[in-house]
PDB file of N, CA and C in Angstrom:
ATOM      1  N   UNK A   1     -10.571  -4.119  13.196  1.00  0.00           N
ATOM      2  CA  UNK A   1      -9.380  -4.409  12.421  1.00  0.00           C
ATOM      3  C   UNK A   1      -8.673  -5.648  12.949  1.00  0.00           C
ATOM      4  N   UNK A   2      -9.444  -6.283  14.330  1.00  0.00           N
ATOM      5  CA  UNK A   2      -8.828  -7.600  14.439  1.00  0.00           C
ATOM      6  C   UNK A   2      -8.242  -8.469  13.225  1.00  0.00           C
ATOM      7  N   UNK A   3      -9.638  -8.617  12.673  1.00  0.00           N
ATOM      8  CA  UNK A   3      -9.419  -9.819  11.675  1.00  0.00           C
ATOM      9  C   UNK A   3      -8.498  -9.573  10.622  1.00  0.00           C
ATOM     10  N   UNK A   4      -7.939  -8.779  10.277  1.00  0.00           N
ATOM     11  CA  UNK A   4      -7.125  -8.176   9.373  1.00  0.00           C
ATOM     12  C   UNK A   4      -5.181  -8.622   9.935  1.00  0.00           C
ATOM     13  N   UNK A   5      -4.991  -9.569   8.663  1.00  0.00           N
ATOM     14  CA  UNK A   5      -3.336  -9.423   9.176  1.00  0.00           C
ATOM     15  C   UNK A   5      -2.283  -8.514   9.644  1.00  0.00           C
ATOM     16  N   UNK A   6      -1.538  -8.330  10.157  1.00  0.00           N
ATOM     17  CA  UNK A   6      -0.556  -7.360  10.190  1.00  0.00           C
ATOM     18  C   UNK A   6      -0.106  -6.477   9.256  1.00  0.00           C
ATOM     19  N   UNK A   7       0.312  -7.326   8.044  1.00  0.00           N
ATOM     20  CA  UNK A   7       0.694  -6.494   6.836  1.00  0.00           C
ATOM     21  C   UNK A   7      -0.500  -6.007   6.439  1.00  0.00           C
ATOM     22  N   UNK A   8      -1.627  -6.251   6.565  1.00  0.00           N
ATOM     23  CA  UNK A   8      -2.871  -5.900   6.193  1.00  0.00           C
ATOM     24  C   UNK A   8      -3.290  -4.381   6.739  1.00  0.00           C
ATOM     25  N   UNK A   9      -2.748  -4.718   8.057  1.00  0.00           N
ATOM     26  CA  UNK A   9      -3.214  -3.347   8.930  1.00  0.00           C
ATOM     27  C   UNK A   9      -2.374  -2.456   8.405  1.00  0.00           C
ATOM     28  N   UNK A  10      -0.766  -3.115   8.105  1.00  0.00           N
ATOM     29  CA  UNK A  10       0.158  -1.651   8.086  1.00  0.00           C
ATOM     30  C   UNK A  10       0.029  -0.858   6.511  1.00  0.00           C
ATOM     31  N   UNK A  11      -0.621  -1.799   5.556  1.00  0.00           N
ATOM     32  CA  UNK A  11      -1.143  -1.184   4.195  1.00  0.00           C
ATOM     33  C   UNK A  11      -2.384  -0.335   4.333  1.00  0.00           C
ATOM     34  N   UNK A  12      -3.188  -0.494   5.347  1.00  0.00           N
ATOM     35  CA  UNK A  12      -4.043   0.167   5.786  1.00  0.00           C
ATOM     36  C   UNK A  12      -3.890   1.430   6.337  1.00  0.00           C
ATOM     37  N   UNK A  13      -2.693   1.039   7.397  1.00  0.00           N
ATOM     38  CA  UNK A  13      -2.850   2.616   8.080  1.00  0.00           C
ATOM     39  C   UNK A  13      -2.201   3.477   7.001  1.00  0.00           C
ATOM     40  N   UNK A  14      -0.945   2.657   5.999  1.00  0.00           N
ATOM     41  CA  UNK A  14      -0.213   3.658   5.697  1.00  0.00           C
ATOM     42  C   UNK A  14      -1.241   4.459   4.155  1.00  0.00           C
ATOM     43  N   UNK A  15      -2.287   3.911   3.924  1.00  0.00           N
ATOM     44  CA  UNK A  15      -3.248   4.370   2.986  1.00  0.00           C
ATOM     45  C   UNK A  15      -3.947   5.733   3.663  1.00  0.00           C
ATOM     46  N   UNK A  16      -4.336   5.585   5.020  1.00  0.00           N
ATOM     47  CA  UNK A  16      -5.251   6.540   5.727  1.00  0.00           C
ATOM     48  C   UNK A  16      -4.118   7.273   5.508  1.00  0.00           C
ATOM     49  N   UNK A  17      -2.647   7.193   6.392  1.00  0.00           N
ATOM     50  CA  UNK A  17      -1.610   8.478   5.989  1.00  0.00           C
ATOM     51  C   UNK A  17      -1.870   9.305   4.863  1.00  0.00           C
ATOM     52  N   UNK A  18      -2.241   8.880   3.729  1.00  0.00           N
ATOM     53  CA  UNK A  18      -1.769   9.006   2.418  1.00  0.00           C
ATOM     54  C   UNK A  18      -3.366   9.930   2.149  1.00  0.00           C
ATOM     55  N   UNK A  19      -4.665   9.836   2.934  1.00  0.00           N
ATOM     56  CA  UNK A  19      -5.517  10.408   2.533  1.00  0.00           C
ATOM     57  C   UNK A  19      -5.301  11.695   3.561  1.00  0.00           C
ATOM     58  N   UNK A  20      -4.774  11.726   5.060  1.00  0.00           N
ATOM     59  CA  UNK A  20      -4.555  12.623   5.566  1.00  0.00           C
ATOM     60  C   UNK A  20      -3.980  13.806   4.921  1.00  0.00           C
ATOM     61  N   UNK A  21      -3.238  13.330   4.129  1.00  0.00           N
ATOM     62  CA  UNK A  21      -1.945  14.296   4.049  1.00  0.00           C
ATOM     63  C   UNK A  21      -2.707  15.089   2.539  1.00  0.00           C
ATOM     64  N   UNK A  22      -3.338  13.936   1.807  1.00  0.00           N
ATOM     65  CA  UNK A  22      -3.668  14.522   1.064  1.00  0.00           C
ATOM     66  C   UNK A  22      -5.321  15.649   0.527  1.00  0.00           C
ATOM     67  N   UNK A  23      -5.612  16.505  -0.188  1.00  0.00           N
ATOM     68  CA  UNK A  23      -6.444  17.449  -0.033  1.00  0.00           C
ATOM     69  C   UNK A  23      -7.785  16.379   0.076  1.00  0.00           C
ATOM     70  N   UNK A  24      -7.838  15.447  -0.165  1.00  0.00           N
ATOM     71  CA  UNK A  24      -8.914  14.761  -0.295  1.00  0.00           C
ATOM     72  C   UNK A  24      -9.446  14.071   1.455  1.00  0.00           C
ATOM     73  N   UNK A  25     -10.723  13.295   1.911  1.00  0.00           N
ATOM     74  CA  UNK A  25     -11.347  13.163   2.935  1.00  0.00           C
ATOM     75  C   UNK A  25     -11.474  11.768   2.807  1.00  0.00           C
ATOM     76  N   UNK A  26     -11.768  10.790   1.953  1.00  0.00           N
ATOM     77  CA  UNK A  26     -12.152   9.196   1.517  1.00  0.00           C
ATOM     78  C   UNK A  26     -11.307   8.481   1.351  1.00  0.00           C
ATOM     79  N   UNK A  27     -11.067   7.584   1.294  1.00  0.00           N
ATOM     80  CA  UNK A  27     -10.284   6.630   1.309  1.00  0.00           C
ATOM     81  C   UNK A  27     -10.811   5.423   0.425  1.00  0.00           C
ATOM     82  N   UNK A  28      -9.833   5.913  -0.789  1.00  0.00           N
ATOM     83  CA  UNK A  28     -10.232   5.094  -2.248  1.00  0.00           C
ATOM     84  C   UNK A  28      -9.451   3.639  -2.423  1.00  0.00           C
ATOM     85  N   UNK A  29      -9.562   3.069  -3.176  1.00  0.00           N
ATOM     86  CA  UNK A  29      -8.437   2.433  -3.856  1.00  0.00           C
ATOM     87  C   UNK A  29      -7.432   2.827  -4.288  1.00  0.00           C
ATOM     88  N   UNK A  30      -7.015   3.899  -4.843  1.00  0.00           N
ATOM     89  CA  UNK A  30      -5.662   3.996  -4.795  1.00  0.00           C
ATOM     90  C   UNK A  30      -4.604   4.414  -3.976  1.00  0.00           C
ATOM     91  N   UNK A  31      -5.673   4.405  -2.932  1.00  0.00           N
ATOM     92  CA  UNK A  31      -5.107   5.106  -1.548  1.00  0.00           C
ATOM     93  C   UNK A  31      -4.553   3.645  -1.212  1.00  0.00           C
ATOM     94  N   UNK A  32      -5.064   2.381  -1.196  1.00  0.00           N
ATOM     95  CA  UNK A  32      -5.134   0.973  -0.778  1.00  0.00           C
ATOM     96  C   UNK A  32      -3.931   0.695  -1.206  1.00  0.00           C
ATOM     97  N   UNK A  33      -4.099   0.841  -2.856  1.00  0.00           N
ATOM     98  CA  UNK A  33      -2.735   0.517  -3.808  1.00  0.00           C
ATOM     99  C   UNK A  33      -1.643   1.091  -3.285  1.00  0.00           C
ATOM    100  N   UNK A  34      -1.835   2.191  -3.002  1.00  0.00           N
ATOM    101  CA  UNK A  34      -0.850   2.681  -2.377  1.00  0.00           C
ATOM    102  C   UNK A  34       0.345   2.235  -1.333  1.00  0.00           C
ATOM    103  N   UNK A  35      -0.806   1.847  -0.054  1.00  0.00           N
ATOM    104  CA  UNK A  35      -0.603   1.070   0.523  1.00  0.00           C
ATOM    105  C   UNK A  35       0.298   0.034   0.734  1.00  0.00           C
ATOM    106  N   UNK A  36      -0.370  -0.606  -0.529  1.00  0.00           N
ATOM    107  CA  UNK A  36      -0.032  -2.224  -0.575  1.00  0.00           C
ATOM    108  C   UNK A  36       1.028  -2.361  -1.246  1.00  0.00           C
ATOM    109  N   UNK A  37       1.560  -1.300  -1.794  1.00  0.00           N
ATOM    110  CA  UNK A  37       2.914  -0.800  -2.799  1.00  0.00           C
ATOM    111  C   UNK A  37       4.130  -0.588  -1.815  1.00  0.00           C
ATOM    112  N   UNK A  38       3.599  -0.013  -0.685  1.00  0.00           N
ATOM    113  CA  UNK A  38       4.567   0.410   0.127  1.00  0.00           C
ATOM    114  C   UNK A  38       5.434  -0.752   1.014  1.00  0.00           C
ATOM    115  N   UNK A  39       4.519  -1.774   1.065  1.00  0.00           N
ATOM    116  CA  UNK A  39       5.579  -2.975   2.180  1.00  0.00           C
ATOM    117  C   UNK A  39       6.385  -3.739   1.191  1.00  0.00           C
ATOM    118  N   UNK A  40       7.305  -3.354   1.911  1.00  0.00           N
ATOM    119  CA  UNK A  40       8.463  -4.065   1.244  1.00  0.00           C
ATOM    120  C   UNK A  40       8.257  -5.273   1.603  1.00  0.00           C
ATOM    121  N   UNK A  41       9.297  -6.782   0.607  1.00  0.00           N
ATOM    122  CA  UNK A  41       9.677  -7.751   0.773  1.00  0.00           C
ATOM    123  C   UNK A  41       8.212  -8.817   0.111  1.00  0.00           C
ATOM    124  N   UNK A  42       7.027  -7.972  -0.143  1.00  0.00           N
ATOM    125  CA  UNK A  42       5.688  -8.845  -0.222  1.00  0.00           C
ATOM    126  C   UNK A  42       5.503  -9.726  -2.148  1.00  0.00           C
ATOM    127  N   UNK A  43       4.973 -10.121  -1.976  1.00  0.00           N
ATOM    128  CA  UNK A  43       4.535 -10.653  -3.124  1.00  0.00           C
ATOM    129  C   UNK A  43       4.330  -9.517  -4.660  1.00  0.00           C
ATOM    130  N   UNK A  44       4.478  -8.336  -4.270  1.00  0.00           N
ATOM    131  CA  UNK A  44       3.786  -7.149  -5.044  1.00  0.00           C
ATOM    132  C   UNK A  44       5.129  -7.165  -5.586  1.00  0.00           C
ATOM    133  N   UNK A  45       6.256  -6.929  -4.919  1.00  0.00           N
ATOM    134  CA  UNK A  45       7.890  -6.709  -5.106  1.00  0.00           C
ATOM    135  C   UNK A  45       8.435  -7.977  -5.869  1.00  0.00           C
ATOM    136  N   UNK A  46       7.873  -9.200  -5.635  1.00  0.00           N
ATOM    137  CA  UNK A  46       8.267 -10.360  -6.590  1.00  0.00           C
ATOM    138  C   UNK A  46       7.641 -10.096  -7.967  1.00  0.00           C
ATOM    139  N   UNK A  47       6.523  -9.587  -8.059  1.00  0.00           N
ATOM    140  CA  UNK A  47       6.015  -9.981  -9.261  1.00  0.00           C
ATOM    141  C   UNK A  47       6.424  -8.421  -9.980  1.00  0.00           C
ATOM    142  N   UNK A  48       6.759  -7.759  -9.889  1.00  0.00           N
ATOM    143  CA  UNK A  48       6.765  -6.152 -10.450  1.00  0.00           C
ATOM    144  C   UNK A  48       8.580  -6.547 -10.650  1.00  0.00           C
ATOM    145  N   UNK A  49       9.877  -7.186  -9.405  1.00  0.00           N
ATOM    146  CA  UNK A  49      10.411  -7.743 -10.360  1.00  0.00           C
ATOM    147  C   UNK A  49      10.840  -8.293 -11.529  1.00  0.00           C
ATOM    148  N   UNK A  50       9.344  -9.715 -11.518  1.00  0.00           N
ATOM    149  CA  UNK A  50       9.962 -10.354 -12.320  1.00  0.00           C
ATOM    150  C   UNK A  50       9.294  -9.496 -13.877  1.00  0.00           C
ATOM    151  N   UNK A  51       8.605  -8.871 -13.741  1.00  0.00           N
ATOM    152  CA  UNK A  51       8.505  -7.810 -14.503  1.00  0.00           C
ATOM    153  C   UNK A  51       9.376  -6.511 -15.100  1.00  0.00           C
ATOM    154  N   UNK A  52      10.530  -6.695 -14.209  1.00  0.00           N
ATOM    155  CA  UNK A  52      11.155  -5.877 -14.639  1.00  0.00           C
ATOM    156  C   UNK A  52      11.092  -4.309 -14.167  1.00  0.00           C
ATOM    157  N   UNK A  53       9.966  -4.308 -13.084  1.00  0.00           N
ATOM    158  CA  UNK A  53       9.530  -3.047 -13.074  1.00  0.00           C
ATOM    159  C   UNK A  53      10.465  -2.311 -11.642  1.00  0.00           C
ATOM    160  N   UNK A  54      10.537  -1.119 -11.467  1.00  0.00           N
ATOM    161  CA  UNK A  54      11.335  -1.341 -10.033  1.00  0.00           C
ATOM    162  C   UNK A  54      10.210  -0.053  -9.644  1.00  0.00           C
ATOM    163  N   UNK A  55      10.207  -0.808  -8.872  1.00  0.00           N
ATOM    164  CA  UNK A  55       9.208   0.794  -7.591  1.00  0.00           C
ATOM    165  C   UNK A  55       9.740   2.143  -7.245  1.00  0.00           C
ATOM    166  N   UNK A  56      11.214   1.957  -7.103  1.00  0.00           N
ATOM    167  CA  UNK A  56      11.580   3.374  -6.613  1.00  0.00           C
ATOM    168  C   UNK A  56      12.066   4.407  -7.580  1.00  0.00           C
ATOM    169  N   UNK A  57      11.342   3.847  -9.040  1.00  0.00           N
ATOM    170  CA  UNK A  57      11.790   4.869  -9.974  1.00  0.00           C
ATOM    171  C   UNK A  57      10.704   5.558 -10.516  1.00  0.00           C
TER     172      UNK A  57
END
């Protein structure tokens, strides 16, 4: 996981969280999405903005 950025890692681990917890064993893509949904301040939060969309609803 060197090569992997920071925000990279922390969308990562927080995906594995997300398969722990849940009844399932693999670690899919939407486990990723998940992830990558969760860090605030990133590029995902600009564009779902300017979309209009808000995450915490």
């Amino acid at each position: 996981m060197n090569k992997f950025s920071e925000r990279a890692r922390e969308a990562l681990e927080t995906a594995q969280g997300v398969v722990r917890r849940g009844p399932g064993s693999q670690l899919g893509t939407e486990h990723l999405l998940l992830g990558v949904l969760s860090l605030p301040g990133g590029v995902i939060d600009e564009i779902l903005n300017l979309m209009g969309i808000d995450k915490g609803a």
